[in-house]
C-alpha atoms as a PDB file:
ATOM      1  CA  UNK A   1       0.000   0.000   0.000  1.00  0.00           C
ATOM      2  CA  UNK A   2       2.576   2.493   0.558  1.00  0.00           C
ATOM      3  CA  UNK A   3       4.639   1.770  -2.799  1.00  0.00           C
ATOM      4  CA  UNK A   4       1.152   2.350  -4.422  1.00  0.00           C
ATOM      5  CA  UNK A   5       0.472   5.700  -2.260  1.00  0.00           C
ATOM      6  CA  UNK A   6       4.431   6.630  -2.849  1.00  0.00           C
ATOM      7  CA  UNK A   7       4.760   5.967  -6.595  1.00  0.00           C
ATOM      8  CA  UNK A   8       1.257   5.601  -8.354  1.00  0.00           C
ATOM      9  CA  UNK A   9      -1.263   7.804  -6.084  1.00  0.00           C
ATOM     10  CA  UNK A  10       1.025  10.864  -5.255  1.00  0.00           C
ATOM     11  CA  UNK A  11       2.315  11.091  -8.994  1.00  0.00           C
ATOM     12  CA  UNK A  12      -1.002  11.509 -10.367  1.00  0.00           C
ATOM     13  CA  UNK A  13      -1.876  13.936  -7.478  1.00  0.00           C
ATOM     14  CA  UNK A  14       1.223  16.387  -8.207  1.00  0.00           C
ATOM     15  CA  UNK A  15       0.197  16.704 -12.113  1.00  0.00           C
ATOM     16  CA  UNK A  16      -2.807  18.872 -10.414  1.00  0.00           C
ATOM     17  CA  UNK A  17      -1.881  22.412 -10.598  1.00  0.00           C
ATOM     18  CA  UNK A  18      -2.147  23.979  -7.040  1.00  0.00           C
ATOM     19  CA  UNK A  19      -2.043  20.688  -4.930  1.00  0.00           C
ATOM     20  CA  UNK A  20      -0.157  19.459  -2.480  1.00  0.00           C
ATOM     21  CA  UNK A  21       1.105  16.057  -2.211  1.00  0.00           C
ATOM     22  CA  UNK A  22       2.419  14.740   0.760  1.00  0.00           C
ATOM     23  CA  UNK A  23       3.986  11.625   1.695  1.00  0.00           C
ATOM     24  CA  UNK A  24       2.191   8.903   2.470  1.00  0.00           C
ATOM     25  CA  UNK A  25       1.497   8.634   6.457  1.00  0.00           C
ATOM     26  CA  UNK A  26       2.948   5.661   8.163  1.00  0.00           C
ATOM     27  CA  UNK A  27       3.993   1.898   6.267  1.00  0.00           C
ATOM     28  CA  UNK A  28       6.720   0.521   5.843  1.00  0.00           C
ATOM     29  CA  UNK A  29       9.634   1.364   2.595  1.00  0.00           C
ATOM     30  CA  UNK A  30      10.571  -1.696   0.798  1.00  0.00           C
ATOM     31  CA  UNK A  31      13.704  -3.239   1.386  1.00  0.00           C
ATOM     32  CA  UNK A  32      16.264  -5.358  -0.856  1.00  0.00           C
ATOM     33  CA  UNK A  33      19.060  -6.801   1.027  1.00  0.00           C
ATOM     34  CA  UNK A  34      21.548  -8.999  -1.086  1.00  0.00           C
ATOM     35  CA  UNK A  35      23.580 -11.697   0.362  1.00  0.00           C
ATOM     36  CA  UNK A  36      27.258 -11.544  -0.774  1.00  0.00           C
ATOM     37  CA  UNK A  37      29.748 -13.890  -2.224  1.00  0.00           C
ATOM     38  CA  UNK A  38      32.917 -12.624  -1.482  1.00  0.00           C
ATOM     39  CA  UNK A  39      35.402 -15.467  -2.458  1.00  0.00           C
ATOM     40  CA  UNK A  40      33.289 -14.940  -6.053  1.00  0.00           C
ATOM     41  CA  UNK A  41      33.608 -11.303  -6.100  1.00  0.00           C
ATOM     42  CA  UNK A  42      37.778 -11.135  -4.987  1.00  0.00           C
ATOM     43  CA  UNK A  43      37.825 -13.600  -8.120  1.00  0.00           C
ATOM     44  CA  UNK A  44      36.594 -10.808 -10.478  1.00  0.00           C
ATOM     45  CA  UNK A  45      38.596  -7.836  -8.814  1.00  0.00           C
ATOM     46  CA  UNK A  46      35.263  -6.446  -6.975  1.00  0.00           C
ATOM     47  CA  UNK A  47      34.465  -5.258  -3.433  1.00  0.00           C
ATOM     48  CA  UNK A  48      30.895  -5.524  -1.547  1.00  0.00           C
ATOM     49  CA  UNK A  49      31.760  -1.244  -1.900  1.00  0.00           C
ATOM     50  CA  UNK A  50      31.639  -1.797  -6.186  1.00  0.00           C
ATOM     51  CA  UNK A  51      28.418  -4.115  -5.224  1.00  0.00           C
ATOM     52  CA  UNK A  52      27.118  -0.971  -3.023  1.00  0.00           C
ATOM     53  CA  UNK A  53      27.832   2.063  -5.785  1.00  0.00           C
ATOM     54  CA  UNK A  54      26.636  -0.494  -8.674  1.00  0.00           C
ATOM     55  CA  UNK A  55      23.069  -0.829  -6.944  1.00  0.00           C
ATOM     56  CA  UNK A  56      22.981   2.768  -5.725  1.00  0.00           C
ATOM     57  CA  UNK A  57      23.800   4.217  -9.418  1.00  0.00           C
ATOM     58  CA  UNK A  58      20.573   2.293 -10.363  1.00  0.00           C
ATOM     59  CA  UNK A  59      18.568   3.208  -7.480  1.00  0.00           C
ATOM     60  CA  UNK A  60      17.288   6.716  -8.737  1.00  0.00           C
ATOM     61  CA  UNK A  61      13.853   8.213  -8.721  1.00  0.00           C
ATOM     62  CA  UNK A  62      13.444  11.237 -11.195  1.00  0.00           C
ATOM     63  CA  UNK A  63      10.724  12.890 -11.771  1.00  0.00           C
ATOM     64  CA  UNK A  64       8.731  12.103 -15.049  1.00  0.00           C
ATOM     65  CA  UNK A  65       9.646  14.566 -18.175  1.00  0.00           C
ATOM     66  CA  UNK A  66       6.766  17.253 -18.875  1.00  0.00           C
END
């Protein structure tokens, strides 16, 4: 419900001219956690820190192009 309120409800909201849109009140964010190999990654050169600035480089939320 609060992806929903976040990214579908509040998007649609904000494309009315002169309302507000505030965040969503109380629920929970969603959460990835990823488990590691790190005999697999020294094998290919990488760090858990390339791992970290690979997923965060993907992780952006723009807003939509008028």
């Amino acid at each position: 419900m609060n992806d929903l309120g976040q990214n579908n409800i509040r998007t649609q909201l904000a494309t009315i001219e002169g309302s507000q849109t505030p965040y969503p009140y109380g629920g929970k964010q969603r959460q990835i956690q990823v488990d590691l190999d790190l005999h697999a990654l020294q094998a290919k050169g990488l760090s858990p820190a390339d791992v970290v600035n690979a997923i965060s480089a993907q992780n952006l939320i723009a807003p939509p192009a008028r």
